[in-house]
Protein backbone atom coordinates (compact mmCIF):
# COMPACT_ATOMS: atom_id res chain seq x y z
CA UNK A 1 21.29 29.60 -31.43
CA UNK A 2 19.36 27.15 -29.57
CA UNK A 3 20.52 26.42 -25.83
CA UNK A 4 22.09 23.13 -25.67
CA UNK A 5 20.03 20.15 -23.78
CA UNK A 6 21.83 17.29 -22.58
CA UNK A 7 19.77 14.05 -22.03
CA UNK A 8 20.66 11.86 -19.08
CA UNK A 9 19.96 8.41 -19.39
CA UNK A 10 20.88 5.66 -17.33
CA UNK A 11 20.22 2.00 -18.38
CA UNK A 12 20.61 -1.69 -17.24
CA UNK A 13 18.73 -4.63 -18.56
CA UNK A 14 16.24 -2.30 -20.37
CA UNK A 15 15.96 -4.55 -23.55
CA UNK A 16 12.37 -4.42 -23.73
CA UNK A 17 11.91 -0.76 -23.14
CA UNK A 18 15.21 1.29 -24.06
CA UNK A 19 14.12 1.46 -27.62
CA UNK A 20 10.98 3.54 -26.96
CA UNK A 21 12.94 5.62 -24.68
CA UNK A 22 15.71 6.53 -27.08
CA UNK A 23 13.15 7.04 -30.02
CA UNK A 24 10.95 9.05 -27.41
CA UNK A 25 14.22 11.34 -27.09
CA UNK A 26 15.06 11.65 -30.80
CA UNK A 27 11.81 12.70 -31.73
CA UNK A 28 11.85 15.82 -30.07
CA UNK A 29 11.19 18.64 -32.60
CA UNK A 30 14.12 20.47 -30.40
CA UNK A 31 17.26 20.65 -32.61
CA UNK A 32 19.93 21.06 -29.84
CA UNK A 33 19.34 18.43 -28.36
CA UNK A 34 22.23 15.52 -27.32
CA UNK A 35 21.28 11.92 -25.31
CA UNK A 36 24.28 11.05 -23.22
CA UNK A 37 23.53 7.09 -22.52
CA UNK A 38 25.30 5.34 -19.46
CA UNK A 39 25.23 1.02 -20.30
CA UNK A 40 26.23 -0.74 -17.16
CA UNK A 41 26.86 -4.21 -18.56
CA UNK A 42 24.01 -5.08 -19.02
CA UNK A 43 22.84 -8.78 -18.52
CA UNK A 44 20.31 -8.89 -21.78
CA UNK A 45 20.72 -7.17 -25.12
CA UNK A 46 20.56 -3.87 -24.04
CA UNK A 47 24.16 -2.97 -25.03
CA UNK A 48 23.71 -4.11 -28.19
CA UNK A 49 20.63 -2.62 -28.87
CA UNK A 50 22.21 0.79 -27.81
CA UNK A 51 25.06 0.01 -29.95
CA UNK A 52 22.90 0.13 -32.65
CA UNK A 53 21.00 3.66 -31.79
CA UNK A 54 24.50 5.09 -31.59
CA UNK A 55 24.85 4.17 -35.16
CA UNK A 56 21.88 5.53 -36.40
CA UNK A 57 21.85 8.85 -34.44
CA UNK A 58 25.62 8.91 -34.21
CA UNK A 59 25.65 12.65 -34.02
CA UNK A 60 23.27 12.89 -31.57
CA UNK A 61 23.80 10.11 -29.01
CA UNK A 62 27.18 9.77 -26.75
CA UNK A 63 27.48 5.99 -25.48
CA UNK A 64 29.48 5.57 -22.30
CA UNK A 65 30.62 1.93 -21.73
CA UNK A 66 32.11 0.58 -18.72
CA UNK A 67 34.16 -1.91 -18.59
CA UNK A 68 32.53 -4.13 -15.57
CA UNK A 69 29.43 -3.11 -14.08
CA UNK A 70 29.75 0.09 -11.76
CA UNK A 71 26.07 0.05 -10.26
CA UNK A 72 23.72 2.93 -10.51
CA UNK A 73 25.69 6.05 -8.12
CA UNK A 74 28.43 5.61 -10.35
CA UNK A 75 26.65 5.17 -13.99
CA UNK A 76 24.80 8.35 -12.66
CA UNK A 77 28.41 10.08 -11.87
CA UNK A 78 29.80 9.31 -15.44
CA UNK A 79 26.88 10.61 -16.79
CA UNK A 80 25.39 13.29 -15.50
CA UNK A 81 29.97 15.03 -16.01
CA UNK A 82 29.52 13.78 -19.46
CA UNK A 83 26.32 16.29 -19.69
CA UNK A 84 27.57 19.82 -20.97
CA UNK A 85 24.41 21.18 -22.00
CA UNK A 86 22.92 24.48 -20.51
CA UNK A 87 19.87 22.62 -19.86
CA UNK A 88 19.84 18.51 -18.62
CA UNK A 89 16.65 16.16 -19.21
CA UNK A 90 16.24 13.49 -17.45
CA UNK A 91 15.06 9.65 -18.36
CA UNK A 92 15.64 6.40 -17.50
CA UNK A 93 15.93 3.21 -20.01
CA UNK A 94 12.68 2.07 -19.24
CA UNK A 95 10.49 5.37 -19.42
CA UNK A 96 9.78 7.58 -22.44
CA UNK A 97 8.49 10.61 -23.38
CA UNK A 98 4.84 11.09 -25.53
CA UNK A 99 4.94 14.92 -26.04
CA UNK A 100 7.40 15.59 -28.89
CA UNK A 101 8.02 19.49 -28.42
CA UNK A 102 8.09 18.07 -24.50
CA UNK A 103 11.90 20.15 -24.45
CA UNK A 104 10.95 23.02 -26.47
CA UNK A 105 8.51 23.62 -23.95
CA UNK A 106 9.98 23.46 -20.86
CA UNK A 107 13.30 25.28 -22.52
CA UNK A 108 10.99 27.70 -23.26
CA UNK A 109 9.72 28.37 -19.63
CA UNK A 110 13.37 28.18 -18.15
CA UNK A 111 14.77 30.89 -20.96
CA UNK A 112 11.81 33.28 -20.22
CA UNK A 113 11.57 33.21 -16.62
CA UNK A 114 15.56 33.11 -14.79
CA UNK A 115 13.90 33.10 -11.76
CA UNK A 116 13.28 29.42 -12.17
CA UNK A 117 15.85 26.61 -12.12
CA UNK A 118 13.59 23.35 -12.21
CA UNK A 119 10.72 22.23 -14.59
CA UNK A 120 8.82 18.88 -14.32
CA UNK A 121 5.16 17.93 -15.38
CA UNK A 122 2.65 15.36 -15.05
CA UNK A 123 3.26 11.85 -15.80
CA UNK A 124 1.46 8.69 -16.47
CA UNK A 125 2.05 5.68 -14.76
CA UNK A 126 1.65 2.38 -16.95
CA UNK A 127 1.33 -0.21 -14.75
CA UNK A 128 2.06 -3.93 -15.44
CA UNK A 129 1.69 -5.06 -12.03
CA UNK A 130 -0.41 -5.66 -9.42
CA UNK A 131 0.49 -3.73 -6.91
CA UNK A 132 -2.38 -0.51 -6.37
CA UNK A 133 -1.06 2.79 -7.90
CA UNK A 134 -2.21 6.58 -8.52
CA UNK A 135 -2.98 7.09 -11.96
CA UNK A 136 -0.50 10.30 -12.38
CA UNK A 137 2.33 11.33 -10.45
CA UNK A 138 1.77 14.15 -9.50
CA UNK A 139 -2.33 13.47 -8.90
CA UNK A 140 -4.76 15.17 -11.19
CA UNK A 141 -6.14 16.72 -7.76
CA UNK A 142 -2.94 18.72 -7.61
CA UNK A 143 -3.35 22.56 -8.45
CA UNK A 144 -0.07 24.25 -7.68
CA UNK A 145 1.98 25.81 -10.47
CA UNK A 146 5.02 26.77 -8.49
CA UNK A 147 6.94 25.03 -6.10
CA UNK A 148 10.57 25.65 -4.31
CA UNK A 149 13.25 23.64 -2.35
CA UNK A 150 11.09 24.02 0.66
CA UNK A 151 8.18 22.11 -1.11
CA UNK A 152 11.20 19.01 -2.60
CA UNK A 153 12.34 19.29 1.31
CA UNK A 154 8.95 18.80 2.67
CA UNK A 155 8.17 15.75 0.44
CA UNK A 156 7.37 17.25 -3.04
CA UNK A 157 8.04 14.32 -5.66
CA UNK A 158 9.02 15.37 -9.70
CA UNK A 159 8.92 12.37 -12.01
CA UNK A 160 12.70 11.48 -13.15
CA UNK A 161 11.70 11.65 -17.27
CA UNK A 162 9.23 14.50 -16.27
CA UNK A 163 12.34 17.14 -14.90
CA UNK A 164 14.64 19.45 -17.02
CA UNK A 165 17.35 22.10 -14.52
CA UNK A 166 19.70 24.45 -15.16
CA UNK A 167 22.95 22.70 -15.53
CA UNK A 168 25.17 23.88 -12.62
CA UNK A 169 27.64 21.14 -13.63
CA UNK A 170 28.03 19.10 -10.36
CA UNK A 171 31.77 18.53 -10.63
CA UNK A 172 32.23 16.41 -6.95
CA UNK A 173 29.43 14.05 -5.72
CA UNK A 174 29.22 13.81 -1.65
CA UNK A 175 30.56 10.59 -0.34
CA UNK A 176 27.58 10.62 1.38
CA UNK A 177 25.60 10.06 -2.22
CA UNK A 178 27.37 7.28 -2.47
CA UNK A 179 25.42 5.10 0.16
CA UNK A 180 22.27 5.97 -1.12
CA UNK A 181 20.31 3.52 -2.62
CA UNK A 182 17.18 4.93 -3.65
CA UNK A 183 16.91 8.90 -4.07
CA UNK A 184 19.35 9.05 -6.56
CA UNK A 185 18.20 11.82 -8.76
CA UNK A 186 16.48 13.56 -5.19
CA UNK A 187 19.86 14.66 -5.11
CA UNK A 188 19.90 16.79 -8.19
CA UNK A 189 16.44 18.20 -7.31
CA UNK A 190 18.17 19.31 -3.79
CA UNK A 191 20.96 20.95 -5.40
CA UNK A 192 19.68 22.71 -8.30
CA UNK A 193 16.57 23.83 -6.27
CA UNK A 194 19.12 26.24 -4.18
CA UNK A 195 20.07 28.08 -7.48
CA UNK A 196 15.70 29.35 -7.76
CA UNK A 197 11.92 28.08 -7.96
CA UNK A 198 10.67 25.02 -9.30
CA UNK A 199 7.92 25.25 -12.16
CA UNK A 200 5.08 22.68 -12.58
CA UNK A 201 3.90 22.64 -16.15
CA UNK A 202 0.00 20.95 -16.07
CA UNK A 203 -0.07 18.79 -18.92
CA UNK A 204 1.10 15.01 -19.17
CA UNK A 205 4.64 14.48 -21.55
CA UNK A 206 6.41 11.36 -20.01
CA UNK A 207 5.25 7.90 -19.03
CA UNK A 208 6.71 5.85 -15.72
CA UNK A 209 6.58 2.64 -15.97
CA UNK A 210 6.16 0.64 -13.30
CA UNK A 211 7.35 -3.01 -13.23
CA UNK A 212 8.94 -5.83 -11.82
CA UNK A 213 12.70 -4.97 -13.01
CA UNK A 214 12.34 -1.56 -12.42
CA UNK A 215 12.85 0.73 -8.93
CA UNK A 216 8.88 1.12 -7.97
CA UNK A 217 9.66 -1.51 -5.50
CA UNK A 218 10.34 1.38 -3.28
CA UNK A 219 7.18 2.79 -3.17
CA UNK A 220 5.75 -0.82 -1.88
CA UNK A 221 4.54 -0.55 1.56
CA UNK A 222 6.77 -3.07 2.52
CA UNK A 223 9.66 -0.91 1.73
CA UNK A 224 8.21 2.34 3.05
CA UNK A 225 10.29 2.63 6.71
CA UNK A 226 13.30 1.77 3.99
CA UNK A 227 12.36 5.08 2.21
CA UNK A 228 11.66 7.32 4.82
CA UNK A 229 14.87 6.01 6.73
CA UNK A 230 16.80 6.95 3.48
CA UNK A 231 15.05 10.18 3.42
CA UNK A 232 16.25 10.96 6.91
CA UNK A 233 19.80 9.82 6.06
CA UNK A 234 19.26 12.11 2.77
CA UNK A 235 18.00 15.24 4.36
CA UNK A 236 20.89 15.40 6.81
CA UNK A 237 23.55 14.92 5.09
CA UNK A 238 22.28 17.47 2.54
CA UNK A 239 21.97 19.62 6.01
CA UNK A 240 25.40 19.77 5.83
CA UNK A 241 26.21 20.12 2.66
CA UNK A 242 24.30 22.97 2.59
CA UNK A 243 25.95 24.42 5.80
CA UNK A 244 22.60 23.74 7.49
CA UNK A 245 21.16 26.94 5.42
CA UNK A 246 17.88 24.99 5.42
CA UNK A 247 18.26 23.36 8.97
CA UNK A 248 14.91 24.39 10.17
CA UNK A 249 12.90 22.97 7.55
CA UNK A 250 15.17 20.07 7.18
CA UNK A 251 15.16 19.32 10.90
CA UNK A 252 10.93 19.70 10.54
CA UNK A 253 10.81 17.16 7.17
CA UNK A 254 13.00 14.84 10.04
CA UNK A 255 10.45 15.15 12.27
CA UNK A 256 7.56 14.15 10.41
CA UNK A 257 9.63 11.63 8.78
CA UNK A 258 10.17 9.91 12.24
CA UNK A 259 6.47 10.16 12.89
CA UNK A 260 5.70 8.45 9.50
CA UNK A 261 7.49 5.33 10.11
CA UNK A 262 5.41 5.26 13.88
CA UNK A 263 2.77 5.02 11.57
CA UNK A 264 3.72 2.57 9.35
CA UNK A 265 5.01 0.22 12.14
CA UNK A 266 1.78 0.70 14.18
CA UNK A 267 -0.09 -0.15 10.71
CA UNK A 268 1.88 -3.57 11.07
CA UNK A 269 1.44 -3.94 14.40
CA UNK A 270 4.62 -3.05 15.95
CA UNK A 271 3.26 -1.84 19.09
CA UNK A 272 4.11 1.58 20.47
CA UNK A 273 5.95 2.13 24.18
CA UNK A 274 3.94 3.57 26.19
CA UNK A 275 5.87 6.10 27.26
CA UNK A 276 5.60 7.65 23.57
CA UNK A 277 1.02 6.73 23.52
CA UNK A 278 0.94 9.04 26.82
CA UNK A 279 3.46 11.69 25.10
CA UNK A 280 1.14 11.26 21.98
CA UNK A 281 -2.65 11.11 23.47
CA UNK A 282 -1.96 14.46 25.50
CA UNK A 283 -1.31 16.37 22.12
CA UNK A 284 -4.40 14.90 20.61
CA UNK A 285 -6.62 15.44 23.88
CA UNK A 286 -5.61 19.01 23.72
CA UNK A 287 -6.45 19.03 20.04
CA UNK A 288 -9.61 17.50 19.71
CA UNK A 289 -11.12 18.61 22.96
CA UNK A 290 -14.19 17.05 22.93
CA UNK A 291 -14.77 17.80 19.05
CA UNK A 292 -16.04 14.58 16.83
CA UNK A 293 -13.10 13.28 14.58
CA UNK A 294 -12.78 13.11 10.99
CA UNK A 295 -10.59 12.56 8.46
CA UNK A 296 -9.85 14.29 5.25
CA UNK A 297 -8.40 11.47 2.59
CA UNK A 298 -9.93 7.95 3.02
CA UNK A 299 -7.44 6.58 0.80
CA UNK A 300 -3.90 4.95 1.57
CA UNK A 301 -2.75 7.54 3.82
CA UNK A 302 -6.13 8.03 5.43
CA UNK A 303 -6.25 4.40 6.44
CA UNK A 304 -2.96 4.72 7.99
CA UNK A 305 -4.00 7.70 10.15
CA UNK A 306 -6.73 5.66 10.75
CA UNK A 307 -5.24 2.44 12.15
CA UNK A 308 -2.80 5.12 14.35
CA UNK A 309 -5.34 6.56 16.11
CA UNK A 310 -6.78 3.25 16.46
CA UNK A 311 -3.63 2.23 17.99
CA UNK A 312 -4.06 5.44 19.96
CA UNK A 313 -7.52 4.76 21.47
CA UNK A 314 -9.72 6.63 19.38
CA UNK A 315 -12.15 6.46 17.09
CA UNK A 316 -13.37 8.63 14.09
CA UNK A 317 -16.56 10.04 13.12
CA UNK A 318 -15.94 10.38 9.30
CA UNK A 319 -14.23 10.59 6.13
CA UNK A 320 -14.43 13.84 3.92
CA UNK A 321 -13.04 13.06 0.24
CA UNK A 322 -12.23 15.10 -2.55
CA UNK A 323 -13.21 12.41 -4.81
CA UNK A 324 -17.33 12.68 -5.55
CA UNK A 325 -17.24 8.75 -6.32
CA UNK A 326 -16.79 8.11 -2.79
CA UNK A 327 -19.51 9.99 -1.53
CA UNK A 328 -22.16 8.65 0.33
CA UNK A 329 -20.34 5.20 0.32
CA UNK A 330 -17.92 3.18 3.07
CA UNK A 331 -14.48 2.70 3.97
CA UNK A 332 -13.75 0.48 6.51
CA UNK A 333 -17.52 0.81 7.37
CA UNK A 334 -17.23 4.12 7.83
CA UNK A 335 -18.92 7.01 5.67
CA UNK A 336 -17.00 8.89 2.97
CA UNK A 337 -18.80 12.73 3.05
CA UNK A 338 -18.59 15.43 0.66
CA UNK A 339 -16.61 18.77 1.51
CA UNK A 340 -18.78 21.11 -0.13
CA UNK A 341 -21.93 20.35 2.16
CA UNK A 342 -20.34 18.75 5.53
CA UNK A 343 -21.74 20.52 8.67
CA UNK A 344 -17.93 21.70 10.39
CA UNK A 345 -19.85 22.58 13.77
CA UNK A 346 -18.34 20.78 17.14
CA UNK A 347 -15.64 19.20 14.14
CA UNK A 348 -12.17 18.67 14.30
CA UNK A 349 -10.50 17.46 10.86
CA UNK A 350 -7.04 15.91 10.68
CA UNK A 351 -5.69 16.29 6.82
CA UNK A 352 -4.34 12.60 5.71
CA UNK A 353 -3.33 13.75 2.39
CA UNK A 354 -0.33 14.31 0.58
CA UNK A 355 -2.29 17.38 -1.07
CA UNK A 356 -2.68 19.03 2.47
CA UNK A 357 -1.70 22.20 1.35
CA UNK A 358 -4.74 22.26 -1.39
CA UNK A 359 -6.64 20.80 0.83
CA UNK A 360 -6.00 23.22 3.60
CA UNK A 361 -6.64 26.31 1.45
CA UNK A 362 -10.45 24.16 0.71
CA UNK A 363 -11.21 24.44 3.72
CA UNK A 364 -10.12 27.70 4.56
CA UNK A 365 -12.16 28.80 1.65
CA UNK A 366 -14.83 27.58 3.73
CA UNK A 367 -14.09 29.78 6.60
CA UNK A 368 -12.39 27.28 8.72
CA UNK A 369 -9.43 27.99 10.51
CA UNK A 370 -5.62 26.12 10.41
CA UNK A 371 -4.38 24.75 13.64
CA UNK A 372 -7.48 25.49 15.40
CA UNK A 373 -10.39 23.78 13.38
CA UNK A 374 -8.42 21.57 11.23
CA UNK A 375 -4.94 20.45 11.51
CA UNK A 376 -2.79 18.41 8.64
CA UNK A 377 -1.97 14.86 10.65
CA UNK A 378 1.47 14.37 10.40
CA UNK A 379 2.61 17.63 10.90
CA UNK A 380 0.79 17.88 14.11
CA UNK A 381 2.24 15.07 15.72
CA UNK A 382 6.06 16.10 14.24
CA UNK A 383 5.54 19.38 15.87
CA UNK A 384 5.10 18.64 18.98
CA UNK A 385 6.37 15.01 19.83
CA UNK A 386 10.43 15.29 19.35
CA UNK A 387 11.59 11.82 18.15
CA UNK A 388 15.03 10.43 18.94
CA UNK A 389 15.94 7.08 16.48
């Protein structure tokens, strides 16, 4: 017999999109397959709409009601008990899945290899507002199969409708989870990813869809310091939780987190003391020594790296990008170079990426050397400048 999957699916005013997400679910050429669907009250006509699902599929979909609205931690608590599968998917009300055997084949992974306890893939981003996004979460440029808690520690982000886990049946949420108000399902990831490795399957089976209603607010620059702060709060407390058997990567992903929001606050001109530029500038003297500057990743976070050392008192030679559309063109009047045929000599190259690690093992390939002829940004500066917020 078929290993049970339980679907988790948390909803509030989804009118416009829950119906493609249930459908999305109950096309799945899996047969064990059940969609446990938490309604907060909606505002619109998303209960009824659900109603009506639950007739049609009533074999197949539990509905849990509340009475008054309970807000998102606790939907998620009713939910994710009310999930007694072997295996849990995850979606939300407003994504949905395009890859009907999607289950069967991550199932598939998780039965043949024990060793593993997450699976996620690729997923599109459909994008109904303005604001600039990446195409795919994770980015096409990313070539890693297999990942671990370390990696979801260090930053590693899984779409929510692209991850199916072992269910460990999480019978007592933290209070701590409680006054979170964005990582919700980073939680879960944390958890589960104690129990073994975390598998990345390369093709594209979900969609994310990012809009107005929805939580990609959070990923606004406006809102990053927010985020990372949360992060911090996240990582901590899991720190505990975990009886600190991860402290010295946790107390690292701190680190760097505390350095990130210096460089968001410098990129909006919150000045830093000057106390922390001298602390700063003698790590980078030491580091560059005399060596021209450039910068791998002339996109969002490149800019960023580029306005702190700006902020810093220096200046930069170069970009080097991945992306061959760039090449031989300008950012911030400054020229975007190809990899493959740069001239490293008298170099030093600070990784601005969120693809370091690929990006690292590139230019190893190219017989440079880590920490001593390039050096990934943020983790430079978290390493050796201890933060205190």
């Amino acid at each position: 017999m078929q290993p049970k999957v339980s679907v988790f699916m948390i909803t509030y005013n989804h009118q416009k999109f829950i119906g493609e997400a249930i459908e999305s679910v109950m096309n799945q050429d899996y047969g064990n397959i059940e969609l446990v669907i938490g309604e907060d009250c909606s505002t619109d006509n998303t209960l009824e709409i659900v109603k009506k699902y639950k007739e049609k599929y009533s074999e197949k979909i539990k509905l849990i009601l509340h009475k008054q609205n309970v807000g998102m931690h606790r939907n998620t608590e009713s939910v994710i008990k009310a999930c007694d599968g072997d295996y849990v998917a995850l979606i939300e009300g407003d994504d949905y899945w395009t890859d009907n055997q999607k289950i069967s084949k991550q199932v598939k992974f998780l039965e043949e290899n024990k060793e593993y306890a997450i699976c996620f893939h690729r997923a599109k981003i459909v994008n109904d507002t303005n604001v600039p996004f990446a195409e795919y979460l994770p980015s096409l440029q990313n070539r890693r199969e297999e990942f671990s808690i370390y990696d979801f520690i260090d930053g590693l982000y899984m779409p929510t409708a692209s991850t199916v886990f072992r269910n460990n049946k999480i019978h007592q949420f933290p209070e701590w989870y409680f006054n979170l108000s964005l990582y919700i399902d980073r939680m879960f990831h944390l958890m589960n990813g104690q129990y073994g490795k975390i598998k990345f399957l390369n093709e594209t089976m979900s969609v994310y869809r990012v809009h107005s209603g929805g939580f990609w607010s959070i990923h606004q620059d406006e809102n990053k310091v927010k985020t990372l702060k949360e992060r911090i709060y996240l990582l901590e407390n899991f720190n505990s939780y975990s009886n600190n058997k991860y402290e010295q990567v946790i107390r690292f992903a701190v680190q760097k987190c505390k350095m990130e929001i210096l460089v968001e606050e410098t990129a909006k001109n919150i000045q830093l003391t000057l106390k922390v530029k001298k602390q700063l500038r003698g790590i980078l003297d030491i580091t560059i020594n005399g060596r021209d500057i450039y910068l791998f990743g002339s996109g969002r976070a490149g800019q960023k790296a580029l306005d702190f050392l700006k902020c810093l008192g220096y200046s930069i030679k170069g970009y080097l990008d991945n992306d061959q559309k760039k090449w031989n063109t300008e950012v911030n009047a400054i020229k975007v170079e190809c990899p493959k045929t740069f001239d490293y000599r008298n170099k030093v190259i600070f990784i601005a990426s969120e693809f370091h690690k690929e990006i690292g093992q590139q230019l190893e390939s190219f017989g440079l050397v880590a920490d001593k002829d390039f050096y990934v940004f943020l983790n430079l500066l978290s390493e050796k400048q201890e933060l205190m917020m």
